[in-house]
C-alpha atoms as a PDB file:
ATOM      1  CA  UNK A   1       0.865 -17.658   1.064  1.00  0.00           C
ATOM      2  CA  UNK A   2       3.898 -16.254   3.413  1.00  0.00           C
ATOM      3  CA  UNK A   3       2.310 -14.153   6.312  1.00  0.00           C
ATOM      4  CA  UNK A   4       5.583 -12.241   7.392  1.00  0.00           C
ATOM      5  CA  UNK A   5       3.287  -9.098   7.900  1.00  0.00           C
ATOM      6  CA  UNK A   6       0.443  -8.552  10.554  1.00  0.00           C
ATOM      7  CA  UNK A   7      -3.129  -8.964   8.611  1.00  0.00           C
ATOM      8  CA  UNK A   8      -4.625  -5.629  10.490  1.00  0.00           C
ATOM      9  CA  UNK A   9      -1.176  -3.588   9.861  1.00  0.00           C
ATOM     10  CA  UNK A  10      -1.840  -4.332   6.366  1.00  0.00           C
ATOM     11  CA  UNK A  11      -5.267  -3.985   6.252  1.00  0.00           C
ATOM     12  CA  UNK A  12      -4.980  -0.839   7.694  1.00  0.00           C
ATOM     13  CA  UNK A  13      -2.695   0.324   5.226  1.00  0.00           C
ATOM     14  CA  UNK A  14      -4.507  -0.062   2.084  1.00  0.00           C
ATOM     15  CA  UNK A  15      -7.712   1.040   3.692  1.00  0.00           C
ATOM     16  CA  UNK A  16      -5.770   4.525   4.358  1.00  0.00           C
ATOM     17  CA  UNK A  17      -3.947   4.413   0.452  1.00  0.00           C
ATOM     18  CA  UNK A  18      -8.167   3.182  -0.880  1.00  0.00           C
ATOM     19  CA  UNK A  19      -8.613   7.340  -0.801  1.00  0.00           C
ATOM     20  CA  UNK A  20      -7.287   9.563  -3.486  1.00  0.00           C
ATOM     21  CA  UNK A  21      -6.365  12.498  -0.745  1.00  0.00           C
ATOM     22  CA  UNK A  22      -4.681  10.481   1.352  1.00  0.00           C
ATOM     23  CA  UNK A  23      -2.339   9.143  -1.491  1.00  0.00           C
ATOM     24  CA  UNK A  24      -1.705  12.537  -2.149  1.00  0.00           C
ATOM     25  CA  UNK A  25      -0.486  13.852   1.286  1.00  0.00           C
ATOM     26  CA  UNK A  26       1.619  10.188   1.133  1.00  0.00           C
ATOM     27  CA  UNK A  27       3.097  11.533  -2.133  1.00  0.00           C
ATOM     28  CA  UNK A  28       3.978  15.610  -0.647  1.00  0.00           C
ATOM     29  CA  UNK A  29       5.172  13.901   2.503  1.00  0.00           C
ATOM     30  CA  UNK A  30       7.507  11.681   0.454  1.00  0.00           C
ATOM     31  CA  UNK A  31       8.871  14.894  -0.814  1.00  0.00           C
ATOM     32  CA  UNK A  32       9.262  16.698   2.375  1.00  0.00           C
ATOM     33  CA  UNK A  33       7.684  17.363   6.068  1.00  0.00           C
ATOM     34  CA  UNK A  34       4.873  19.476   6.245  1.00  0.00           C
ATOM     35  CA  UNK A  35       2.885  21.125   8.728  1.00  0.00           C
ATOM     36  CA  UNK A  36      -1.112  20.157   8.625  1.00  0.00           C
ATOM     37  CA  UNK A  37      -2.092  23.778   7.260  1.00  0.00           C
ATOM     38  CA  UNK A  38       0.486  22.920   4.449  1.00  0.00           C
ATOM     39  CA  UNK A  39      -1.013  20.306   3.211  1.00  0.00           C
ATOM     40  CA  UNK A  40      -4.028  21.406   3.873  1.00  0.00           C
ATOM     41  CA  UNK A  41      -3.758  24.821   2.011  1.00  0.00           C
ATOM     42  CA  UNK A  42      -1.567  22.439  -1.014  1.00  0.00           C
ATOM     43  CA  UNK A  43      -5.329  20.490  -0.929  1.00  0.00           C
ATOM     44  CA  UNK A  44      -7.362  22.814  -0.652  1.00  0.00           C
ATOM     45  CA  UNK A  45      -9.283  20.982   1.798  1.00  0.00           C
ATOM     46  CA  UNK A  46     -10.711  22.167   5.145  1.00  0.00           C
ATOM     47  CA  UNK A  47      -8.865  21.877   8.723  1.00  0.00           C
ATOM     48  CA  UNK A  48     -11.295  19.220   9.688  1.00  0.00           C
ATOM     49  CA  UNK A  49     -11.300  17.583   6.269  1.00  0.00           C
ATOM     50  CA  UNK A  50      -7.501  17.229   6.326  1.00  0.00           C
ATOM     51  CA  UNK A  51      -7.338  16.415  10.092  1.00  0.00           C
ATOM     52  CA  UNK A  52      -9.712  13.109   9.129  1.00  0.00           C
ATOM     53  CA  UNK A  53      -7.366  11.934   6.753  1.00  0.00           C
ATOM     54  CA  UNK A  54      -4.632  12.508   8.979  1.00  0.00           C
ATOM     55  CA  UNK A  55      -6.136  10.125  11.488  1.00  0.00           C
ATOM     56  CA  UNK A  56      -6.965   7.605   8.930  1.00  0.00           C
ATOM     57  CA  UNK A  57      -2.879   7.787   8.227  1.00  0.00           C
ATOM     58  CA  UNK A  58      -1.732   7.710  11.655  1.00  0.00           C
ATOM     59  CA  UNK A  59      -3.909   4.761  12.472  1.00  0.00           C
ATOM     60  CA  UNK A  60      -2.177   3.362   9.409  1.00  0.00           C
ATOM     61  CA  UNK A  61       1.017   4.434  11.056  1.00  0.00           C
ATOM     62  CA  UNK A  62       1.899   5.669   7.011  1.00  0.00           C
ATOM     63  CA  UNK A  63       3.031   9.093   8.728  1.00  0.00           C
ATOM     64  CA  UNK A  64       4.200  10.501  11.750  1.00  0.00           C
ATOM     65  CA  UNK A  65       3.294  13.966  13.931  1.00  0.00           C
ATOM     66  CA  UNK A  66       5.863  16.108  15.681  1.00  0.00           C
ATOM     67  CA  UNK A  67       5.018  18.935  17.445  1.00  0.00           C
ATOM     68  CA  UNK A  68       7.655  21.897  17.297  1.00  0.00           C
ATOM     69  CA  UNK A  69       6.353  24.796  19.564  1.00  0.00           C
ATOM     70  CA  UNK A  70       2.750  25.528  18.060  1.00  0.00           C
ATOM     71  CA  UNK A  71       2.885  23.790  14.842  1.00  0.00           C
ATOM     72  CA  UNK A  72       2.062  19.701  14.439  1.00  0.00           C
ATOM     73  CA  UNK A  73       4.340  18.965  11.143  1.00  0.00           C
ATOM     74  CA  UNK A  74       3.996  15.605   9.520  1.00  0.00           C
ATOM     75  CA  UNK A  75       6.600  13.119   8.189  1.00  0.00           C
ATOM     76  CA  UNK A  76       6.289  10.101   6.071  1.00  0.00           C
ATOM     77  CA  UNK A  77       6.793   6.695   7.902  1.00  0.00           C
ATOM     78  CA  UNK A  78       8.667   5.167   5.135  1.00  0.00           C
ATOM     79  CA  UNK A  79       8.940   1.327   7.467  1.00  0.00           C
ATOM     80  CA  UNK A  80       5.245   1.101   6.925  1.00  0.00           C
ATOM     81  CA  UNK A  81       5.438   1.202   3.391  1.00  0.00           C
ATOM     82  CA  UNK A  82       7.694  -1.193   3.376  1.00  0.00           C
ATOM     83  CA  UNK A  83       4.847  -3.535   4.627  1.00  0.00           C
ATOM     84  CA  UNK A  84       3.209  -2.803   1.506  1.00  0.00           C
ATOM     85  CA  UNK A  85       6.171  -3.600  -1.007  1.00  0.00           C
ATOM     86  CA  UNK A  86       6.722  -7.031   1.282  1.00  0.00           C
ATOM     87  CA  UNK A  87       3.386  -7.923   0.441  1.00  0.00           C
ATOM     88  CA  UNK A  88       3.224  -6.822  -3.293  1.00  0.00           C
ATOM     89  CA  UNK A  89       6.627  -8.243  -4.218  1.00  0.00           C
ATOM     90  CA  UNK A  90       5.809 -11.480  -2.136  1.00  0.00           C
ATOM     91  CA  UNK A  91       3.822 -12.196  -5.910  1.00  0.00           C
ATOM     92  CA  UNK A  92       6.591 -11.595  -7.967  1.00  0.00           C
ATOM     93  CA  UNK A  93       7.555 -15.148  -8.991  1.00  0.00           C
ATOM     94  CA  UNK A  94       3.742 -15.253 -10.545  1.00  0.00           C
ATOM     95  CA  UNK A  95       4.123 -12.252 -12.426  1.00  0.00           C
ATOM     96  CA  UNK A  96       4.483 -12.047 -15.879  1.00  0.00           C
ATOM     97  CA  UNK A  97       2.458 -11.461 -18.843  1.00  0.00           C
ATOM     98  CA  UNK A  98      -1.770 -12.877 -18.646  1.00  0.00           C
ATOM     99  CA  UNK A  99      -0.997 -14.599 -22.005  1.00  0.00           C
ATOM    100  CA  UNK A 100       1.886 -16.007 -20.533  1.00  0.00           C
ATOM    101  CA  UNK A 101       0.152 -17.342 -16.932  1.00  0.00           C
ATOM    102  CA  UNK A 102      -2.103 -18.759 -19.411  1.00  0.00           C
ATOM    103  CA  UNK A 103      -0.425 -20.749 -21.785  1.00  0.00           C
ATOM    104  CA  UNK A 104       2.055 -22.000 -18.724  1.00  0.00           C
ATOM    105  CA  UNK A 105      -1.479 -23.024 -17.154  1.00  0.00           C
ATOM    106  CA  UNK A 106      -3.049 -24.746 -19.883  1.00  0.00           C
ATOM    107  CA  UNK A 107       0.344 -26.173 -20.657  1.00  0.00           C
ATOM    108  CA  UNK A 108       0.066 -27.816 -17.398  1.00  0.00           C
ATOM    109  CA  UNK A 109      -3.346 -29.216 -17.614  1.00  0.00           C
ATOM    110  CA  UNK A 110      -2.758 -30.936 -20.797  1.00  0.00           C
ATOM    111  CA  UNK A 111       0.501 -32.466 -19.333  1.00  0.00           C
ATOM    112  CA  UNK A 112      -1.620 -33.976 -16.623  1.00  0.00           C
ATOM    113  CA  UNK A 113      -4.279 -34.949 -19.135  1.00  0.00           C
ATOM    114  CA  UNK A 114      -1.252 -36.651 -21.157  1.00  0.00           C
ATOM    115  CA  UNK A 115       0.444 -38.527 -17.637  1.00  0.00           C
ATOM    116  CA  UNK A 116      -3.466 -39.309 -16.484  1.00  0.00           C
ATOM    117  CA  UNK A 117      -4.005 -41.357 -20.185  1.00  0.00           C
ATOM    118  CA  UNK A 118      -0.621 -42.974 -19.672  1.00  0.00           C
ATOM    119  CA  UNK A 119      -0.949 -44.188 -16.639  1.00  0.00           C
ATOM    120  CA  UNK A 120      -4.596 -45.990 -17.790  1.00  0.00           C
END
């Protein structure tokens, strides 16, 4: 398996995405900034609520915080998703229908069975 992405990075990542609110601030950030008490109030989920999942992301490094004057807004880090999509589309070669996998599979095995009786 290729290992052009750091284990913990990525481990990190879908630990943050594993939690239905924190896909959903992914998705409004994807859209546009927002401050925390926008997303919060879009939520409907407590300061401290939404500040937890912010840390979760951060950690992640799936967003980024910028403070203008009094307000923290939020943006989407769009390089760590990337990460993700490396490591999904590294199994795109096996993808394909199950039926298909399959057959090609079994297809194989009885080749094998077939060059292991001619070689006896």
């Amino acid at each position: 398996m290729p290992n052009n992405y750091n284990p913990q990075e990525l481990d990190d990542i879908l630990e943050a995405l594993g939690n239905q609110h924190r896909r959903e601030i992914i998705y409004f950030l994807s859209l546009q900034p927002s401050s925390i008490s926008q997303l919060a109030a879009m939520r409907d989920l407590s300061l401290p609520a939404i500040h937890k999942h912010i840390k979760v992301l951060e950690k992640a490094k799936l967003i980024n915080r910028k403070k203008i004057g009094r307000i923290n807004f939020l943006t989407l880090n769009r390089q760590s998703l990337r990460v993700l999509q490396d490591w999904v589309n590294q199994y795109h070669t096996y993808w394909g229908n199950d039926e298909e996998t399959l057959e090609n599979y079994v297809e194989y095995l009885s080749q094998q069975d077939t060059d292991n009786q001619e070689e006896k």
